[in-house]
C-alpha atoms as a PDB file:
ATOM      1  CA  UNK A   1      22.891 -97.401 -39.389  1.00  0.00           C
ATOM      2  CA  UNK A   2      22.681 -98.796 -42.749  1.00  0.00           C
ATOM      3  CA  UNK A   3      22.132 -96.551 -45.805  1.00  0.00           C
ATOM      4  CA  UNK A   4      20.900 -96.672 -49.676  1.00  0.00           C
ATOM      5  CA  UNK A   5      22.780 -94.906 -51.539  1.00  0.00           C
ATOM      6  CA  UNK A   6      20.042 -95.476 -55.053  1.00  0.00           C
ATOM      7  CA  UNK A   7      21.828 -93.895 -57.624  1.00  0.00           C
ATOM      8  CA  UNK A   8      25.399 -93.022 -57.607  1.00  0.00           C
ATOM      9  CA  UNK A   9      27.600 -93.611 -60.993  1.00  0.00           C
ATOM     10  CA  UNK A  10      30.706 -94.802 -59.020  1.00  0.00           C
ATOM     11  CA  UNK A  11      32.102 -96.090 -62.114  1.00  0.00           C
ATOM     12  CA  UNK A  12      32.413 -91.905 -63.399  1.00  0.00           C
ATOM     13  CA  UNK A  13      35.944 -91.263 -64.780  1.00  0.00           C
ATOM     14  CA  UNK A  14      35.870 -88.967 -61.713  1.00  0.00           C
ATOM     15  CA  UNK A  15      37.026 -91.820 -59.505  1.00  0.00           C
ATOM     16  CA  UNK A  16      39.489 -93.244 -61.479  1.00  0.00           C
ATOM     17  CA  UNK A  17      42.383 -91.770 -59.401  1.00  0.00           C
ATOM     18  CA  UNK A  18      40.383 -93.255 -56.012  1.00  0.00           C
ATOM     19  CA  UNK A  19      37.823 -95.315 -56.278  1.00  0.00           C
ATOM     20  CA  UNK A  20      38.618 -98.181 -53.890  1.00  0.00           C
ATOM     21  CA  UNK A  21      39.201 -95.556 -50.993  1.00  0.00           C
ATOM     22  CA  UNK A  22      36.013 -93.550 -52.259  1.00  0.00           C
ATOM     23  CA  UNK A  23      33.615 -96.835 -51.774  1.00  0.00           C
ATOM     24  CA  UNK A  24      35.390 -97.992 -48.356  1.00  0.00           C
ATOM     25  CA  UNK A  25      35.030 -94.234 -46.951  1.00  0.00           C
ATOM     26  CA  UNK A  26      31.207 -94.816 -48.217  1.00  0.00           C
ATOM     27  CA  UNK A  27      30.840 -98.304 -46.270  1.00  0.00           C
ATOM     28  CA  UNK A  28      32.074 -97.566 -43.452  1.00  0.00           C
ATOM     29  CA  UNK A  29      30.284 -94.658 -42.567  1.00  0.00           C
ATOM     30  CA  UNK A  30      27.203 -96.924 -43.642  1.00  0.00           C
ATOM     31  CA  UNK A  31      26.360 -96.358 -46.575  1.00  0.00           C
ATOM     32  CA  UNK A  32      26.561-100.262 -47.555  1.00  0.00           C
ATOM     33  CA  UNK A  33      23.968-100.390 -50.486  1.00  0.00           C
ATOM     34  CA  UNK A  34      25.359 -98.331 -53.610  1.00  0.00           C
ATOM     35  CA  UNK A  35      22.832 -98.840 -56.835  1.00  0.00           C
ATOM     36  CA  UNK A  36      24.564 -97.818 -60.028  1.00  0.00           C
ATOM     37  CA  UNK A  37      22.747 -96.426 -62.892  1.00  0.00           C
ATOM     38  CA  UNK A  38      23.793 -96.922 -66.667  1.00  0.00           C
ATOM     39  CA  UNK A  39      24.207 -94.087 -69.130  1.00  0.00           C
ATOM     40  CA  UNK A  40      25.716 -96.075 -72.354  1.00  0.00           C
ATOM     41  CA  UNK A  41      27.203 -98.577 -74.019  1.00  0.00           C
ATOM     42  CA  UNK A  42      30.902 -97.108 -72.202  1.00  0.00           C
ATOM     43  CA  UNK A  43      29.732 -97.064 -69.286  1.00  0.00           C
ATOM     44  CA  UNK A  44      28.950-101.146 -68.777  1.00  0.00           C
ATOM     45  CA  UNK A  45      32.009-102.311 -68.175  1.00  0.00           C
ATOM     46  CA  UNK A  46      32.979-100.470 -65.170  1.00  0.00           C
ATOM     47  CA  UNK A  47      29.816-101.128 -63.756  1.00  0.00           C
ATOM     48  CA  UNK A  48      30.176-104.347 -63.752  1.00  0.00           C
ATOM     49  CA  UNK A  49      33.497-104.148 -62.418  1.00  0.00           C
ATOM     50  CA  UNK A  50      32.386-102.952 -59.307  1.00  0.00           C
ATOM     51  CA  UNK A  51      29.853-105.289 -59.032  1.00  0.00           C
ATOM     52  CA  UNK A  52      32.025-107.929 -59.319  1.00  0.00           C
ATOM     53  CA  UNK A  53      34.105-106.136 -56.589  1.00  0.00           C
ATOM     54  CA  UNK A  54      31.761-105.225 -54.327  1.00  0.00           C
ATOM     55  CA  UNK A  55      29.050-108.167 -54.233  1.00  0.00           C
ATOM     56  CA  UNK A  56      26.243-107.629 -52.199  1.00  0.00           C
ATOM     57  CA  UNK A  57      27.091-103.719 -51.887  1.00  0.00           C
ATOM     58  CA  UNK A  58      27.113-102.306 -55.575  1.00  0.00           C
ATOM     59  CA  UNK A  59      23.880-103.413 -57.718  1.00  0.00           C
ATOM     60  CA  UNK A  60      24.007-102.655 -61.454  1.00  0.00           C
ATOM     61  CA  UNK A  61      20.687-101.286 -63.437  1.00  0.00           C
ATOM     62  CA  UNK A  62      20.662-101.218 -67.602  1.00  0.00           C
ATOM     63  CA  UNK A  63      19.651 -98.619 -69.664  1.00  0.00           C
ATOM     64  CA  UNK A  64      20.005 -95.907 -72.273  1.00  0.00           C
ATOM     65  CA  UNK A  65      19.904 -92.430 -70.498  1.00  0.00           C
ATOM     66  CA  UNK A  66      17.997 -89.500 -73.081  1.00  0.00           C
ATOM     67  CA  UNK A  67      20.918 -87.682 -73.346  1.00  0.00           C
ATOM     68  CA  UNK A  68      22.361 -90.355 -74.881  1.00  0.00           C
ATOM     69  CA  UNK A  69      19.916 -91.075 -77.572  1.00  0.00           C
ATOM     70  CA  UNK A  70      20.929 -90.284 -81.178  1.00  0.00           C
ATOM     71  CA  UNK A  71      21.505 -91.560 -84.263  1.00  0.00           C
ATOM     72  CA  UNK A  72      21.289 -95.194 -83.960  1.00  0.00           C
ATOM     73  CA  UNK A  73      19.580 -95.299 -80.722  1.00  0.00           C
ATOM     74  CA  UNK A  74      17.443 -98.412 -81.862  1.00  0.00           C
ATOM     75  CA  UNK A  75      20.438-100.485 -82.255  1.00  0.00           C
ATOM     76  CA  UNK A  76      22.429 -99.280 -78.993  1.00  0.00           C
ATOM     77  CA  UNK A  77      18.917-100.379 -77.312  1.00  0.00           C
ATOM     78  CA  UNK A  78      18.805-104.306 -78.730  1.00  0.00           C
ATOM     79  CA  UNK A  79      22.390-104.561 -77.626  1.00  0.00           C
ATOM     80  CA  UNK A  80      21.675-103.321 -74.061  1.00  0.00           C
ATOM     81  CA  UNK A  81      18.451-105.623 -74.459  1.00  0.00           C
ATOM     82  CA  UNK A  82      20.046-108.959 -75.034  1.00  0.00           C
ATOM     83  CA  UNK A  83      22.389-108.227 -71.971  1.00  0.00           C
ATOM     84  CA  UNK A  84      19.489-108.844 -69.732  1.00  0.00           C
ATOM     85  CA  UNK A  85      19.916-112.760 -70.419  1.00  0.00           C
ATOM     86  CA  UNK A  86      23.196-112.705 -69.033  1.00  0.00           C
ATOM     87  CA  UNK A  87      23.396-110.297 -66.341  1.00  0.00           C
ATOM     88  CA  UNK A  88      21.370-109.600 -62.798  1.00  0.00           C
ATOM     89  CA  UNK A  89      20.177-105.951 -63.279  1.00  0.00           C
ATOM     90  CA  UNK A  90      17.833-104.823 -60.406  1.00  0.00           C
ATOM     91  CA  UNK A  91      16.513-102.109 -62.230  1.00  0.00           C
ATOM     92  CA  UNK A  92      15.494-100.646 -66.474  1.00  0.00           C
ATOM     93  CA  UNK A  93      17.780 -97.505 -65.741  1.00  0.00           C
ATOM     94  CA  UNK A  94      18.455 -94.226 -66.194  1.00  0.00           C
ATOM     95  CA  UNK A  95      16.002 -93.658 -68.588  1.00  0.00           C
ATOM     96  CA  UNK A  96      13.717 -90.594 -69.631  1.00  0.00           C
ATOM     97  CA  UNK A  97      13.961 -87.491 -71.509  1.00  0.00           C
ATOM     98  CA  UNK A  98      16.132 -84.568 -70.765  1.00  0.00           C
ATOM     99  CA  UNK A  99      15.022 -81.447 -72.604  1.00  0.00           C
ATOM    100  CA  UNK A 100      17.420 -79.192 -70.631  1.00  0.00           C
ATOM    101  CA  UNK A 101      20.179 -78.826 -73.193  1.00  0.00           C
ATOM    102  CA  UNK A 102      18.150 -79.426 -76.721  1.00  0.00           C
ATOM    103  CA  UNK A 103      15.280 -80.664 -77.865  1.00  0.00           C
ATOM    104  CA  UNK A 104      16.429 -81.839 -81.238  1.00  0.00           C
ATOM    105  CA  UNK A 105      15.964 -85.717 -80.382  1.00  0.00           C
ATOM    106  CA  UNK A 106      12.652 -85.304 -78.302  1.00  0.00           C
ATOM    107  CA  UNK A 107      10.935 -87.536 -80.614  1.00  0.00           C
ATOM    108  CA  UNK A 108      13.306 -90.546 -79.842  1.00  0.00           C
ATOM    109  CA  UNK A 109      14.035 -89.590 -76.307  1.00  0.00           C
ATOM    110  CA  UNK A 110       9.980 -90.407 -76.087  1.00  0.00           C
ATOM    111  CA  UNK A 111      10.468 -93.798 -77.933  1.00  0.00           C
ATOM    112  CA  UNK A 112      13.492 -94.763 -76.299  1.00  0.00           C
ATOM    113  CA  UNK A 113      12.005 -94.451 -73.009  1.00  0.00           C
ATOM    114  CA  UNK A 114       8.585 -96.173 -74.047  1.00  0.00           C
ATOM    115  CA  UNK A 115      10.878 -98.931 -75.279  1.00  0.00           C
ATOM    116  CA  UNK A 116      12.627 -99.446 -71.567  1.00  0.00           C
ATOM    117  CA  UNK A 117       9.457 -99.025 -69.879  1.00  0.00           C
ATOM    118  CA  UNK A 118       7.999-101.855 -71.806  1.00  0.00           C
ATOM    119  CA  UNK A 119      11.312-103.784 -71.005  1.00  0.00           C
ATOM    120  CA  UNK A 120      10.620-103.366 -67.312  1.00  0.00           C
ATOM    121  CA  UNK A 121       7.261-104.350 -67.124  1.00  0.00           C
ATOM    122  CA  UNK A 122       7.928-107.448 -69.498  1.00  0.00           C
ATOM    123  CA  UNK A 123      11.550-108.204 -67.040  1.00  0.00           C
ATOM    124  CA  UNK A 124       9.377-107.396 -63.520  1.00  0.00           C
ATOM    125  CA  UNK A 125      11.673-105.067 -63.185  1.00  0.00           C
ATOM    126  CA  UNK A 126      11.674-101.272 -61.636  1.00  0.00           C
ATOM    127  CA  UNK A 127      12.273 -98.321 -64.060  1.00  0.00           C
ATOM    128  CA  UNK A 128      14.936 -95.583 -62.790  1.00  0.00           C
ATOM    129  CA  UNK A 129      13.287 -92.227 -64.072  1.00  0.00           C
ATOM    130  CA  UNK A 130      15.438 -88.910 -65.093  1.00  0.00           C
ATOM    131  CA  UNK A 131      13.449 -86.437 -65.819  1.00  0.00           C
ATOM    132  CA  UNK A 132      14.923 -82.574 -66.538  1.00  0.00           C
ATOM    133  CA  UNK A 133      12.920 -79.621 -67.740  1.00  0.00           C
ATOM    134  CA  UNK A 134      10.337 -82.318 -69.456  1.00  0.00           C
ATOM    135  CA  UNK A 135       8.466 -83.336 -66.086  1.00  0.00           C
ATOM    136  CA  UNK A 136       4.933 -83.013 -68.663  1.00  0.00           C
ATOM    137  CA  UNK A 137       6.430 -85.314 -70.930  1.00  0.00           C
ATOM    138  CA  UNK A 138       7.217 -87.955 -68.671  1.00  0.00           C
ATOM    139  CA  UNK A 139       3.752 -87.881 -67.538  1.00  0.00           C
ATOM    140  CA  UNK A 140       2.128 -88.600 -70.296  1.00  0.00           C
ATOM    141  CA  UNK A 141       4.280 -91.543 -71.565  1.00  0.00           C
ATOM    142  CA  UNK A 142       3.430 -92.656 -68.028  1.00  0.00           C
ATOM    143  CA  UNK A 143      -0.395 -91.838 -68.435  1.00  0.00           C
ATOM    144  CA  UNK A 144      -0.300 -93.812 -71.510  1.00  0.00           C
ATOM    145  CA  UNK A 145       1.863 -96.906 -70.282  1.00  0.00           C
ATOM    146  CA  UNK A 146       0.509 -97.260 -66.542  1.00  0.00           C
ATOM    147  CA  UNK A 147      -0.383-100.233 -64.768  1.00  0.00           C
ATOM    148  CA  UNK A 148       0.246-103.031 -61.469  1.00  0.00           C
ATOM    149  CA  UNK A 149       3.574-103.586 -63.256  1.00  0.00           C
ATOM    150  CA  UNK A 150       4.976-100.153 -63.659  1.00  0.00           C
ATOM    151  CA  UNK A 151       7.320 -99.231 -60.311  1.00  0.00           C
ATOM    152  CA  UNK A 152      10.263 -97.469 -59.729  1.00  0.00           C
ATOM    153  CA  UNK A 153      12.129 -94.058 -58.603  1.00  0.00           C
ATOM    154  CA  UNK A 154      11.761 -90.348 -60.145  1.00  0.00           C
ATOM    155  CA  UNK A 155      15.387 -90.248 -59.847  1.00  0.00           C
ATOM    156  CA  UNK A 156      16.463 -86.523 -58.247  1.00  0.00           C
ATOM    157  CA  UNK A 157      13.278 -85.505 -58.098  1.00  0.00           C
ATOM    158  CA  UNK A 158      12.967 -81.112 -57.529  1.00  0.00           C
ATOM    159  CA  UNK A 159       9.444 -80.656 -58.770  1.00  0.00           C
ATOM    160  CA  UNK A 160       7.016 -78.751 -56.880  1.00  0.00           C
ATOM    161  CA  UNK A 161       4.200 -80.202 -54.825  1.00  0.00           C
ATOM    162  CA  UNK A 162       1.837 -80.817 -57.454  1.00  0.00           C
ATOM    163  CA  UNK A 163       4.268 -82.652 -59.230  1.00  0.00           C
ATOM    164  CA  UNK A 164       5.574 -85.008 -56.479  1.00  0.00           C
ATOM    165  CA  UNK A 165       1.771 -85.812 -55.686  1.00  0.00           C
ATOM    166  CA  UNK A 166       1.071 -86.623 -59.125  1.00  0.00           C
ATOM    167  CA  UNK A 167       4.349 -88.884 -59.220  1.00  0.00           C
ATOM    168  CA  UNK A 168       3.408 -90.611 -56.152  1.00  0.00           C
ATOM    169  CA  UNK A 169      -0.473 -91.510 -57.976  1.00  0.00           C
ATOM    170  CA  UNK A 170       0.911 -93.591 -60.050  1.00  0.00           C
ATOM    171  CA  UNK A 171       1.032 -96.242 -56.703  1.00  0.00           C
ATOM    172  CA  UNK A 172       4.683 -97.706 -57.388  1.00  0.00           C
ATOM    173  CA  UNK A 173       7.064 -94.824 -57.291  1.00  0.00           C
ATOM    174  CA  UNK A 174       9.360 -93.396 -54.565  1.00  0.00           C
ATOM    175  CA  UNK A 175      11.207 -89.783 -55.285  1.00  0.00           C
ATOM    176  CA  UNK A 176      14.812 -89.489 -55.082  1.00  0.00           C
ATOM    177  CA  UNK A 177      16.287 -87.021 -53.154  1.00  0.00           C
ATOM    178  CA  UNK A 178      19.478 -86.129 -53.316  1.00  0.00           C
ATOM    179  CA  UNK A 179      22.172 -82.763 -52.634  1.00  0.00           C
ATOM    180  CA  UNK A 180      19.679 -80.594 -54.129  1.00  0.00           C
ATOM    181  CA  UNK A 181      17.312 -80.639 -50.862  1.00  0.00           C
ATOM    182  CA  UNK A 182      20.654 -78.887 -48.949  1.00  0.00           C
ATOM    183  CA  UNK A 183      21.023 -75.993 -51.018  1.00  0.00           C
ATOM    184  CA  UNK A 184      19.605 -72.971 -49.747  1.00  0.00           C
ATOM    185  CA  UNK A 185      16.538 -71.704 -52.000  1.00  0.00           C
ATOM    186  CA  UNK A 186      15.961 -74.732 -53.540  1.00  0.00           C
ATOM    187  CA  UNK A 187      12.598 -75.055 -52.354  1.00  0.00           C
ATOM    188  CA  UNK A 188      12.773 -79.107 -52.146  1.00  0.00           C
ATOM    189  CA  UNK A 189      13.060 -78.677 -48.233  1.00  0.00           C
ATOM    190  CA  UNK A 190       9.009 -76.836 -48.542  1.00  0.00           C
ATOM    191  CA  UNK A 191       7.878 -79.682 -50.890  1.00  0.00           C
ATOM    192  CA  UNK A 192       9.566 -82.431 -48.828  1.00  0.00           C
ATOM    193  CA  UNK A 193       7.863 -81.646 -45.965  1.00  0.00           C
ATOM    194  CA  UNK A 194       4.601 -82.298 -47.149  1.00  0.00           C
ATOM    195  CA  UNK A 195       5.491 -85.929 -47.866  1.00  0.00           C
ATOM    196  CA  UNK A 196       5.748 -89.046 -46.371  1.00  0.00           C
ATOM    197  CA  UNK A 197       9.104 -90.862 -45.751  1.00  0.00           C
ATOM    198  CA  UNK A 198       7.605 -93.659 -46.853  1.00  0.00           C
ATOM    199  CA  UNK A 199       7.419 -92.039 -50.272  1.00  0.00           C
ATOM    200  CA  UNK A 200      11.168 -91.241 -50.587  1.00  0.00           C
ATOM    201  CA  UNK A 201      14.794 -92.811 -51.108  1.00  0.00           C
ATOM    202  CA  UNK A 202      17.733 -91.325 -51.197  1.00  0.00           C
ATOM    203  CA  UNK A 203      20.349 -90.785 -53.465  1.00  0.00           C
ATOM    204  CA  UNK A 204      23.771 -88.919 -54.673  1.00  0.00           C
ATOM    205  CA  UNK A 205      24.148 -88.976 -58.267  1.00  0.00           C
ATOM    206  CA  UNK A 206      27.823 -89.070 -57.318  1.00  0.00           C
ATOM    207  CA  UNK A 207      29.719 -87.485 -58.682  1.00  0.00           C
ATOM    208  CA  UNK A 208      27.263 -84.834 -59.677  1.00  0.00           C
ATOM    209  CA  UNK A 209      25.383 -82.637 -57.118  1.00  0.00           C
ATOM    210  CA  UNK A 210      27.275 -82.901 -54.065  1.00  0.00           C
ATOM    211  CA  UNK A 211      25.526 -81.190 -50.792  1.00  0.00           C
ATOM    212  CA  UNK A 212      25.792 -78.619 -48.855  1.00  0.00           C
ATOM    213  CA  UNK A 213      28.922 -78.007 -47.566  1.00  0.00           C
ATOM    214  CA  UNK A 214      30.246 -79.436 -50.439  1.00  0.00           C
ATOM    215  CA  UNK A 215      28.588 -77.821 -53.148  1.00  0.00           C
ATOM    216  CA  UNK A 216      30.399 -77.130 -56.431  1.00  0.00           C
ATOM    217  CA  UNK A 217      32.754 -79.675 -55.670  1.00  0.00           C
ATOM    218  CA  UNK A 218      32.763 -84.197 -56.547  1.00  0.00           C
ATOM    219  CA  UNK A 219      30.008 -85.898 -54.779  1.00  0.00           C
ATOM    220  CA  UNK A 220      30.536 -89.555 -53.472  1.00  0.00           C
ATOM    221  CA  UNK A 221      28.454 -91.638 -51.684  1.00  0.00           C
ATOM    222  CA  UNK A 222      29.339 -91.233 -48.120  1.00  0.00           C
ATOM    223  CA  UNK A 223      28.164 -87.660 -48.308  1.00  0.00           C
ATOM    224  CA  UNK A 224      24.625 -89.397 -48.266  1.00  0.00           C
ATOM    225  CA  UNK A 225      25.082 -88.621 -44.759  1.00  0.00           C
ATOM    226  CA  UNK A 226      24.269 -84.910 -45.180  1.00  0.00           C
ATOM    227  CA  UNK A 227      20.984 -85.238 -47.121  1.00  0.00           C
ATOM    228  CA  UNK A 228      20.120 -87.474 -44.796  1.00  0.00           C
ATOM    229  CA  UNK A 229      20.720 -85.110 -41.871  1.00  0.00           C
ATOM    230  CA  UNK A 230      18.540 -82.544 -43.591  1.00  0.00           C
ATOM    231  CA  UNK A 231      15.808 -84.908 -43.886  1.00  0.00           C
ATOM    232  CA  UNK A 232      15.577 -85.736 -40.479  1.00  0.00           C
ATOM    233  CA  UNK A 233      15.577 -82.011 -39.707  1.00  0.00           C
ATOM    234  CA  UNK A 234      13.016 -81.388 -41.839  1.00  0.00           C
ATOM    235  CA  UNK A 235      10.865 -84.235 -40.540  1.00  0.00           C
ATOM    236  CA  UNK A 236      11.799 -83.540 -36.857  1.00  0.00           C
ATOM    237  CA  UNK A 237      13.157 -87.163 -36.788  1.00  0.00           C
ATOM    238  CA  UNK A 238      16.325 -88.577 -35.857  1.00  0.00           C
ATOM    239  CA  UNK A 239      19.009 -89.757 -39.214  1.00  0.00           C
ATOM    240  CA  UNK A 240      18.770 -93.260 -37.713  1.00  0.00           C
ATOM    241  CA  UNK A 241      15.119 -93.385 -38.183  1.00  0.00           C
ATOM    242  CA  UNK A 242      15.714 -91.767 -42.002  1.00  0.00           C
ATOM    243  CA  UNK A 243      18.267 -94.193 -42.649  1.00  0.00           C
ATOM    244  CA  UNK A 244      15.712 -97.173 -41.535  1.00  0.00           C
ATOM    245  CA  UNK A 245      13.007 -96.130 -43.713  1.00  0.00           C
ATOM    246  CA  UNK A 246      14.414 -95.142 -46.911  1.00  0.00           C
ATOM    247  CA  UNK A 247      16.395 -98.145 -47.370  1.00  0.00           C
ATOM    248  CA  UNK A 248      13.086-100.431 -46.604  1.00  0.00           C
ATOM    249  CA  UNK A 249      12.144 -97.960 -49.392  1.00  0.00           C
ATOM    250  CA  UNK A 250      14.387 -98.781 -51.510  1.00  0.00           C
ATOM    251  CA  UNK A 251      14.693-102.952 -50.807  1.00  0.00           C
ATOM    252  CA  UNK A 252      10.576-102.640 -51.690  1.00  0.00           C
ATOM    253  CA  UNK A 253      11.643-100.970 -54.994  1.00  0.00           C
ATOM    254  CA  UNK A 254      14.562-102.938 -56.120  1.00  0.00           C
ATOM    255  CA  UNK A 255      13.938-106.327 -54.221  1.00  0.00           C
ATOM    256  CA  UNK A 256      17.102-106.936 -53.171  1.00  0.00           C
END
């Protein structure tokens, strides 16, 4: 079985004590495709590193994620910009807004994320969505910015129904799904049923959000293997069959 693991920040301080054993537990339980999304101007380097390390295994994306927009967002964004002309990204990534923790810099959160979006589309590129407590707000830069060149992945998506359908409208989106669909009252097991697993990838966010049984505690990507379980359960198919679909998924999204 070979598995997709489309957003996992390997590079996290987190796995600075194990890293190396971290990724080979990951491959050789199958989880062979690891897709790393940026945060900031820190976090570049060590993605790259394991790029470099792991060709054809770890794919790097570039972006600015909303909660790292400030003061001087504009010029953190030309930087990460002109990097495009030098390196392979797969993906504009992980960008959004996050209005969990403040609003203060909604404004430029919204403008930072236009900015990317237009990058994609421009680059042919796939956009890597976070969304948190702002799912309204992503909709209508997306409303506003929508058409055949806009693609990509609502990165751990736990909206309702309503929301997933209205995500999957837009014609060139897949939902992430990640730990969150394992823990018990979540409620992303009800809306996951009523969709397609042609419609999904999945995903850690390693090292954040780590499944059932390991809730609470560092996520990596070979625990893929337990969301992926669930899925199948939920679907009444077999993980093989999960596995199979949801990394064509992903190669559709990414190309690679």
């Amino acid at each position: 079985m070979l598995f997709t693991d489309t957003h996992c920040h390997l590079y996290s301080d987190d796995f600075n004590e194990d890293r190396e054993a971290i990724a080979a537990s990951a491959f050789v339980k199958g989880v062979e495709r690891i897709f790393l999304p940026n945060v900031d101007e820190r976090t570049i380097d060590g993605m790259h590193e394991l790029v470099q390390l792991y060709p054809g295994k770890c794919f790097a994306m570039m972006g600015l994620h909303p909660c790292s927009v400030g003061p001087g967002y504009e010029e953190v964004l030309d930087r990460m910009h002109r990097r495009f002309e030098t390196h392979p990204y797969v993906a504009v990534g992980e960008i959004g807004i996050d209005l969990y923790w403040e609003t203060k810099y909604k404004a430029e959160q919204i403008r930072a994320f236009e900015t990317q979006i237009e990058w994609a589309k421009n680059l042919g590129l796939p956009i890597v969505i976070h969304t948190r407590n702002s799912f309204d707000e992503v909709f209508e830069v997306l409303d506003r910015l929508n058409d055949e060149r806009l693609r990509g992945i609502f990165h751990c998506f736990s909206g309702d129904t309503f929301q997933a359908k209205r995500a999957l409208a837009y014609g060139g989106f897949k939902l992430g799904i990640g730990g969150v669909l394992t823990f018990k009252k979540s409620g992303l097991d009800v809306v996951v049923n009523d969709l397609d697993l042609n419609d999904l990838v999945l995903e850690t966010d390693a090292p954040y959000l780590a499944p059932t049984p390991f809730r609470g505690k560092r996520n990596e990507p070979s625990y893929l293997l337990h969301v992926a379980q669930k899925l199948a359960e939920i679907h009444g198919t077999t993980v093989e069959r999960v596995a199979q679909i949801t990394t064509i998924n992903s190669k559709e999204i990414f190309g690679v």
